[in-house]
Protein backbone atom coordinates (compact mmCIF):
# COMPACT_ATOMS: atom_id res chain seq x y z
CA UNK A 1 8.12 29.49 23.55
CA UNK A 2 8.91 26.99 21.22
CA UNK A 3 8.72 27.85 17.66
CA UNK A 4 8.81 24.81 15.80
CA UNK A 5 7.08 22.00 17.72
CA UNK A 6 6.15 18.55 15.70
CA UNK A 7 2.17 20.16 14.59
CA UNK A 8 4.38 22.82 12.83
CA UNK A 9 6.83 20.93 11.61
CA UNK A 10 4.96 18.41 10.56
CA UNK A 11 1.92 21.03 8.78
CA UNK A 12 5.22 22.58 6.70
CA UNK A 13 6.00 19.41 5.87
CA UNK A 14 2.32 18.60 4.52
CA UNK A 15 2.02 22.20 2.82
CA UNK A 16 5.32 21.33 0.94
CA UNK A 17 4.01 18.39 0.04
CA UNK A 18 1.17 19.59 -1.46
CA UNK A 19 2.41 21.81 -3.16
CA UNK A 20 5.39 19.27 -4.86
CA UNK A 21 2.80 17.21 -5.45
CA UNK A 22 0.82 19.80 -7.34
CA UNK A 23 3.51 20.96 -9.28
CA UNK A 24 4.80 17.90 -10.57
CA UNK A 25 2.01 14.98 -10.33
CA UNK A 26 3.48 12.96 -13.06
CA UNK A 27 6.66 12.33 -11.33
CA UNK A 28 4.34 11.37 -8.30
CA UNK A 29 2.99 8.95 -10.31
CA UNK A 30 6.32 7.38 -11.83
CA UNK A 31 7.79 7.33 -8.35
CA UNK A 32 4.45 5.52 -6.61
CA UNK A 33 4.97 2.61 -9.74
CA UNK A 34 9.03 2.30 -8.85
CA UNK A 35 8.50 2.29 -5.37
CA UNK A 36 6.09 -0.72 -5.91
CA UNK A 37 8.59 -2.06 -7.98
CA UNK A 38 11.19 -2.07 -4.90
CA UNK A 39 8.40 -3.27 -2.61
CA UNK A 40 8.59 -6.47 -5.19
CA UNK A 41 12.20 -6.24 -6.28
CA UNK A 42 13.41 -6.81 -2.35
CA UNK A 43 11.59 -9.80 -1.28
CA UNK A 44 11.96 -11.45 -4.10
CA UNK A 45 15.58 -11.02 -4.03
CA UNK A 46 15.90 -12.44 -0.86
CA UNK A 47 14.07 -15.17 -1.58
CA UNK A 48 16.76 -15.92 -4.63
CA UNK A 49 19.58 -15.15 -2.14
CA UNK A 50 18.11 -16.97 0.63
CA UNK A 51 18.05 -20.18 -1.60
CA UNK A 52 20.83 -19.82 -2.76
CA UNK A 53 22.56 -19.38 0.53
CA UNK A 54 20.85 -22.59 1.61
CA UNK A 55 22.21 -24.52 -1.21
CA UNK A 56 25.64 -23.90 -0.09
CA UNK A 57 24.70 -25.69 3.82
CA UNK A 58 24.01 -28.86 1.78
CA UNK A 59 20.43 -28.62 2.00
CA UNK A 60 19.09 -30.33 -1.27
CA UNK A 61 15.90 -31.00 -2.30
CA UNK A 62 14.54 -27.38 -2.09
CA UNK A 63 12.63 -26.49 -5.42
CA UNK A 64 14.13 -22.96 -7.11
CA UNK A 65 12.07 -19.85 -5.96
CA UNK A 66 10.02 -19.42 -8.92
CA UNK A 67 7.75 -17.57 -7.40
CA UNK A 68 10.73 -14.81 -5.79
CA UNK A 69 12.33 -14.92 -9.03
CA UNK A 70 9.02 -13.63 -11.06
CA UNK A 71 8.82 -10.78 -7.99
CA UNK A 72 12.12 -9.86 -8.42
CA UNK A 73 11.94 -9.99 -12.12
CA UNK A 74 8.54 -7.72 -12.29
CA UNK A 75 9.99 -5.29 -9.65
CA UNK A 76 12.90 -5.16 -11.72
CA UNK A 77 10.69 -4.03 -15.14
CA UNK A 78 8.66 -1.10 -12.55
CA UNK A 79 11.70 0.09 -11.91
CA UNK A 80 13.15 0.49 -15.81
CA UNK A 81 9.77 0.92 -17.19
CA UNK A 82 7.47 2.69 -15.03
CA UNK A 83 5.69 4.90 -18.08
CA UNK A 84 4.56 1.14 -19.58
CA UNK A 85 3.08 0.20 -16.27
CA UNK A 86 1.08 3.77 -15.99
CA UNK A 87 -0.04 3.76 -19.22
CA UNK A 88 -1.05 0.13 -19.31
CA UNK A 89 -2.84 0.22 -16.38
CA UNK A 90 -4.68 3.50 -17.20
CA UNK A 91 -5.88 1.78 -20.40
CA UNK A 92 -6.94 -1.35 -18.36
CA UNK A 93 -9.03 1.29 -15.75
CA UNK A 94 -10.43 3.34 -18.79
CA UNK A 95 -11.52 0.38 -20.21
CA UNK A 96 -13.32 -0.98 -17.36
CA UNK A 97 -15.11 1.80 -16.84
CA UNK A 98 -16.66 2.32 -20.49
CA UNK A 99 -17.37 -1.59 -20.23
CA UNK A 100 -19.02 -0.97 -16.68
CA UNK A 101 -20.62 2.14 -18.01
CA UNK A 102 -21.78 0.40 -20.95
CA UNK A 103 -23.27 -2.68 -18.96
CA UNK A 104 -25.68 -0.58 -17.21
CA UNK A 105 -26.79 1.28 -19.66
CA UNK A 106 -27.95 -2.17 -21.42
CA UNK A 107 -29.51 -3.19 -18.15
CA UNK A 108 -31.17 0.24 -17.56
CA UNK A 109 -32.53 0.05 -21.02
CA UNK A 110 -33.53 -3.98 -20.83
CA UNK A 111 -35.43 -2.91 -17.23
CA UNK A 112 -37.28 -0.13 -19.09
CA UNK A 113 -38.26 -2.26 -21.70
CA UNK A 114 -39.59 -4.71 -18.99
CA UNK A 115 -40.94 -2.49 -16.54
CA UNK A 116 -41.76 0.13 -18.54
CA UNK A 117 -40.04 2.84 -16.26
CA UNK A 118 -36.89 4.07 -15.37
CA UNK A 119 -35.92 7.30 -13.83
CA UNK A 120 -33.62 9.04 -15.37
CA UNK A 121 -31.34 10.19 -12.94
CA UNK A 122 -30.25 6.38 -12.99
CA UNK A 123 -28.45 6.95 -16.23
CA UNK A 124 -26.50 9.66 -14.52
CA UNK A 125 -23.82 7.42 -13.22
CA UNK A 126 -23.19 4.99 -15.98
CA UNK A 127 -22.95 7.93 -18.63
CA UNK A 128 -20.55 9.19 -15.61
CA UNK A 129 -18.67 5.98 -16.03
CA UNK A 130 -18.67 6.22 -19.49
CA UNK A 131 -17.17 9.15 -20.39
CA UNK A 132 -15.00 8.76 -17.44
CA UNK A 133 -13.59 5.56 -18.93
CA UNK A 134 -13.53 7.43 -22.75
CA UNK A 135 -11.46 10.33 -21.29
CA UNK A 136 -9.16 7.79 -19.57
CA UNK A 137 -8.56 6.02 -22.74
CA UNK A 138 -7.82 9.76 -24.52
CA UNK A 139 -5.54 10.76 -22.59
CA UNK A 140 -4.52 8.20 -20.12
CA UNK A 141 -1.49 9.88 -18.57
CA UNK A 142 -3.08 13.49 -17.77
CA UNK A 143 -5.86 11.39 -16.03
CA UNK A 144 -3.36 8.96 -13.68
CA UNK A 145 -2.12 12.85 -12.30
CA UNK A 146 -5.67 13.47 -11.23
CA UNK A 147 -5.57 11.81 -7.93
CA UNK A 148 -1.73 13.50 -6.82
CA UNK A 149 -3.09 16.51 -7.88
CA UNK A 150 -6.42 16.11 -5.64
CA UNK A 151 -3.94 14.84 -3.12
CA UNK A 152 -1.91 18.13 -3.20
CA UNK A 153 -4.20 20.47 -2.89
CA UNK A 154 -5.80 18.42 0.40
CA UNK A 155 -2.29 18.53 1.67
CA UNK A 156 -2.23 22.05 1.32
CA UNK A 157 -5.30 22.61 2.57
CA UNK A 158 -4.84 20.69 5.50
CA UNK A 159 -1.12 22.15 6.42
CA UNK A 160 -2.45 25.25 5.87
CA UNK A 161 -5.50 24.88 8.35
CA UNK A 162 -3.49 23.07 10.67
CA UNK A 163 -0.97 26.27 10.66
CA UNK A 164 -3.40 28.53 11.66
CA UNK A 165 -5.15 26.23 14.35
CA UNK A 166 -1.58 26.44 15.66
CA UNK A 167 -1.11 30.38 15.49
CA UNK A 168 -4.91 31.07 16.65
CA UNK A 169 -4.15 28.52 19.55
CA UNK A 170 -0.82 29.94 20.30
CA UNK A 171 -2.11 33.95 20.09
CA UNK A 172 -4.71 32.76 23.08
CA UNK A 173 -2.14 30.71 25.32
CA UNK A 174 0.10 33.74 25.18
CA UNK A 175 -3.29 36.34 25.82
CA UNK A 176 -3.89 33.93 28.85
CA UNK A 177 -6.99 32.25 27.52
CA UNK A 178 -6.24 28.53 28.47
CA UNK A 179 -9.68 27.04 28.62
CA UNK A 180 -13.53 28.12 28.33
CA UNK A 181 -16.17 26.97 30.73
CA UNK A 182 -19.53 26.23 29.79
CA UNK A 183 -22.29 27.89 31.68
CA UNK A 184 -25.50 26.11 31.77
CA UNK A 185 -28.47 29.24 31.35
């Protein structure tokens, strides 16, 4: 029997995710904004070096890579400043969502005072939004760990599902139960 096939290796691999992940969700979310700062940094390097490789054929006339030069530039700055970018962008998201929330509350309360009615459960999600985008703005670095730490635990949910799917499955190959036929009554 073989004891560590890919759906267990790669259900360890998922539960030790998860749990990393868990543990430490603010390094999850530095390393998510350098890695997009590679994913701009490398293109746009070779956009620099590719020019400049073509200058040395004696090809002239081709304008400087401005635009490969700005990617490189701005992966550059994710990479030695990924806080700034997380906590920028948090304050950009919580601030969209109190503006969103905001907005339909206005419209909620400019349709009542047309119509007359509006049930209330419609104020549900813009007061949602609202807070939402007020606890952002708080605390703006506990809320970017949210989604790694939602992440985690489904990771560790799944390996951990997926591990006993394999022992359950394994326990009735080795009893001799390989399939069940269905017996129509």
């Amino acid at each position: 029997m073989k004891l560590f096939g890919y759906s267990v290796v790669s259900s360890l691999c998922a539960l030790v995710m998860g749990v990393l992940l868990v543990m430490w969700p603010e390094a999850a979310v530095i390393y998510l904004v350098i890695t997009v700062g590679v994913l701009f940094l490398l293109p746009g390097l070779y956009g620099i070096f590719a020019y400049l490789a073509s200058r040395r054929q004696a090809e002239s006339g081709r304008a400087f890579p401005v635009v490969a030069l700005g990617s490189a530039l701005l992966g550059l700055w994710l990479i030695v400043m990924p806080d700034f970018f997380v906590g920028t962008l948090m304050y950009v998201l919580g601030a969209l969502l109190v503006f969103g929330g905001v907005s339909q509350l206005m419209n909620f309360i400019s349709i009542r005072k047309l119509t007359g009615t509006v049930p209330g459960i419609f104020y549900v999600l813009p007061v949602l939004l609202l807070l939402a985008g007020i606890l952002i703005l708080v605390n703006p670095f506990e809320a970017a760990k949210v989604p790694f730490i939602v992440l985690g635990v489904s990771s560790i949910v799944y390996g951990l599902t997926d591990l006993f799917r394999i022992i359950r499955y394994r326990q009735k190959k080795e009893a001799g139960i390989t399939d069940v036929e269905v017996i129509d009554e």
